[in-house]
Protein backbone atom coordinates (compact mmCIF):
# COMPACT_ATOMS: atom_id res chain seq x y z
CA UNK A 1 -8.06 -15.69 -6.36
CA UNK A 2 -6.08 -12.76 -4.89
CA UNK A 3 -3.47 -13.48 -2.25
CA UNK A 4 -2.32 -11.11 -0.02
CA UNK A 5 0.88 -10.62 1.72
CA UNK A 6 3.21 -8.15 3.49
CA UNK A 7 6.81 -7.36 4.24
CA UNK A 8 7.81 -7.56 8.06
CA UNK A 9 8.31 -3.79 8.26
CA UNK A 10 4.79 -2.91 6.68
CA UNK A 11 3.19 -5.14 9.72
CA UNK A 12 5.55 -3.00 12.02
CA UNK A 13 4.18 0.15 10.55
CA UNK A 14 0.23 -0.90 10.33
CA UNK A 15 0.37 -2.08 13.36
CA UNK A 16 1.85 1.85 15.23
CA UNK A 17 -0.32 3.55 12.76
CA UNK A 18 -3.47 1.51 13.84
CA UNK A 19 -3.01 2.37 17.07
CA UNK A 20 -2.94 6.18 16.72
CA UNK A 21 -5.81 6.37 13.60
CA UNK A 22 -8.62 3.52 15.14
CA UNK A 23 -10.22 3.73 11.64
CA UNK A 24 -7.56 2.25 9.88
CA UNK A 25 -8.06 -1.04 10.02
CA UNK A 26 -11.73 -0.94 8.43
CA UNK A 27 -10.25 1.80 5.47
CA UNK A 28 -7.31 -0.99 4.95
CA UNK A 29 -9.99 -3.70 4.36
CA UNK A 30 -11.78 -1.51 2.14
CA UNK A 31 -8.79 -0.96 0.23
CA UNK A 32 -8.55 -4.72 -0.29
CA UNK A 33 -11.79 -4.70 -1.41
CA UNK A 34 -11.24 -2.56 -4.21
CA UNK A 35 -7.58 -4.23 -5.34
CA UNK A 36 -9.80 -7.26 -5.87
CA UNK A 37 -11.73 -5.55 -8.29
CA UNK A 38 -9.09 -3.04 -9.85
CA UNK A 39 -6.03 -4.59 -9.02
CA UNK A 40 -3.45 -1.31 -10.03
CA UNK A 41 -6.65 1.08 -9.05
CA UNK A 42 -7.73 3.72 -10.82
CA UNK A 43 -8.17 7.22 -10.29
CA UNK A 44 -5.88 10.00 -9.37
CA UNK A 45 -5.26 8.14 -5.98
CA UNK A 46 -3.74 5.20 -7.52
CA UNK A 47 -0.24 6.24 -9.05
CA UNK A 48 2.31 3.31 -10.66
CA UNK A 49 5.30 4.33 -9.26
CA UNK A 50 7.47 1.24 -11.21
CA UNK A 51 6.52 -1.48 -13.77
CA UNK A 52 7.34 -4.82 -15.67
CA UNK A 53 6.19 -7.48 -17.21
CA UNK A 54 5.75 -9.38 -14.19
CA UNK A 55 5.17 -6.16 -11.12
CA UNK A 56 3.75 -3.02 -11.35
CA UNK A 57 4.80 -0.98 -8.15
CA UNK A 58 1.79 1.23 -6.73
CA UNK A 59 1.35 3.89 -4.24
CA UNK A 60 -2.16 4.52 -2.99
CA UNK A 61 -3.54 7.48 -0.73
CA UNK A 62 -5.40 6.03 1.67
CA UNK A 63 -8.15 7.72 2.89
CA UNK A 64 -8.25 7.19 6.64
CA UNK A 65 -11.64 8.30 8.51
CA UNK A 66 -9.60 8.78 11.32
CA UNK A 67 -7.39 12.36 9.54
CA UNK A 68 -10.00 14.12 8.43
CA UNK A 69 -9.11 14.87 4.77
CA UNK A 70 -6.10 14.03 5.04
CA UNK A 71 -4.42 10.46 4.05
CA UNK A 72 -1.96 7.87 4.84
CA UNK A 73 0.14 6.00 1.62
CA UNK A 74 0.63 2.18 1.41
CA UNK A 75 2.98 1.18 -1.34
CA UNK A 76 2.12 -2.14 -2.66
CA UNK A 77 3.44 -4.50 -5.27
CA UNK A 78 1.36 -6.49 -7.74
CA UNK A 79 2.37 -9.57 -9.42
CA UNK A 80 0.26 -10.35 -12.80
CA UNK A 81 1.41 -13.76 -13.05
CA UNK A 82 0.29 -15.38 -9.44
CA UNK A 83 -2.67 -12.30 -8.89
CA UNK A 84 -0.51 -11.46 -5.68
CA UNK A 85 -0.10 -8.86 -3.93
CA UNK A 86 2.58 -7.80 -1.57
CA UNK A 87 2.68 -4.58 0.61
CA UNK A 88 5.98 -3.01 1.29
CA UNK A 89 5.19 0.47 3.53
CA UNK A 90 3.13 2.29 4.86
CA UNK A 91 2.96 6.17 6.21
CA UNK A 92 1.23 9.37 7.01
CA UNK A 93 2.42 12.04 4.48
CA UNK A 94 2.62 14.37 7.76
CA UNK A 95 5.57 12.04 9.44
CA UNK A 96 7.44 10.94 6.17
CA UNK A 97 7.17 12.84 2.73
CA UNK A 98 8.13 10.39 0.70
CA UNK A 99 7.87 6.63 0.44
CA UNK A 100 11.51 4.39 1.72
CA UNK A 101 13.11 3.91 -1.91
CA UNK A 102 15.62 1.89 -0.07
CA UNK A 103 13.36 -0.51 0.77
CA UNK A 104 11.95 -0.66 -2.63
CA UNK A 105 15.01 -1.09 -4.08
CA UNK A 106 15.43 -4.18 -2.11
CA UNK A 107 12.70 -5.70 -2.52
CA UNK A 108 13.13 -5.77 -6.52
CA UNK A 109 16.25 -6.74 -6.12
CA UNK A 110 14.74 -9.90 -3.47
């Protein structure tokens, strides 16, 4: 069984991006849906971005209904051993370029 979980600062930024794109809670739950299938993706929307035995470090685009075309990115980690995942940040590409490496950083470090 899959088990999902998420830094504080991800919940911070769901929860301001959820209220400007209204569809973005349904298009999160559908991208749950397919990590439980395809747990790293597949396709040219899933991209590992750093990998080990133990994590593999993924950005996704996110298609959100909500943009029109256009996406948001949710950075997630996935841990083979336990099946967990853990999401670390989330943005729209139009008010950050890239992803926090910072905050990546620390959390393999954590």
């Amino acid at each position: 069984m899959n088990h999902f979980d998420s830094l504080p600062e991800f919940e911070r930024e769901f929860k301001r991006l959820s209220k400007r794109y209204h569809s973005l809670r349904q298009d999160f739950n559908d991208l749950e849906d397919v990590l439980r299938v395809l747990p790293t993706g597949s396709g040219k929307n899933f991209t590992i971005i750093y990998h080990s035995e133990k994590v593999k470090l993924v950005k996704v685009r996110l298609a959100c209904k909500s943009l029109r075309g256009r996406s948001i990115r949710v950075i997630y980690a996935y841990h083979n051993d336990a099946a967990a995942f853990v999401y670390i940040e989330m943005y729209f590409k139009g008010d950050k370029t890239n992803e926090n490496r910072e905050r990546i950083k620390n959390y393999l470090k954590g």
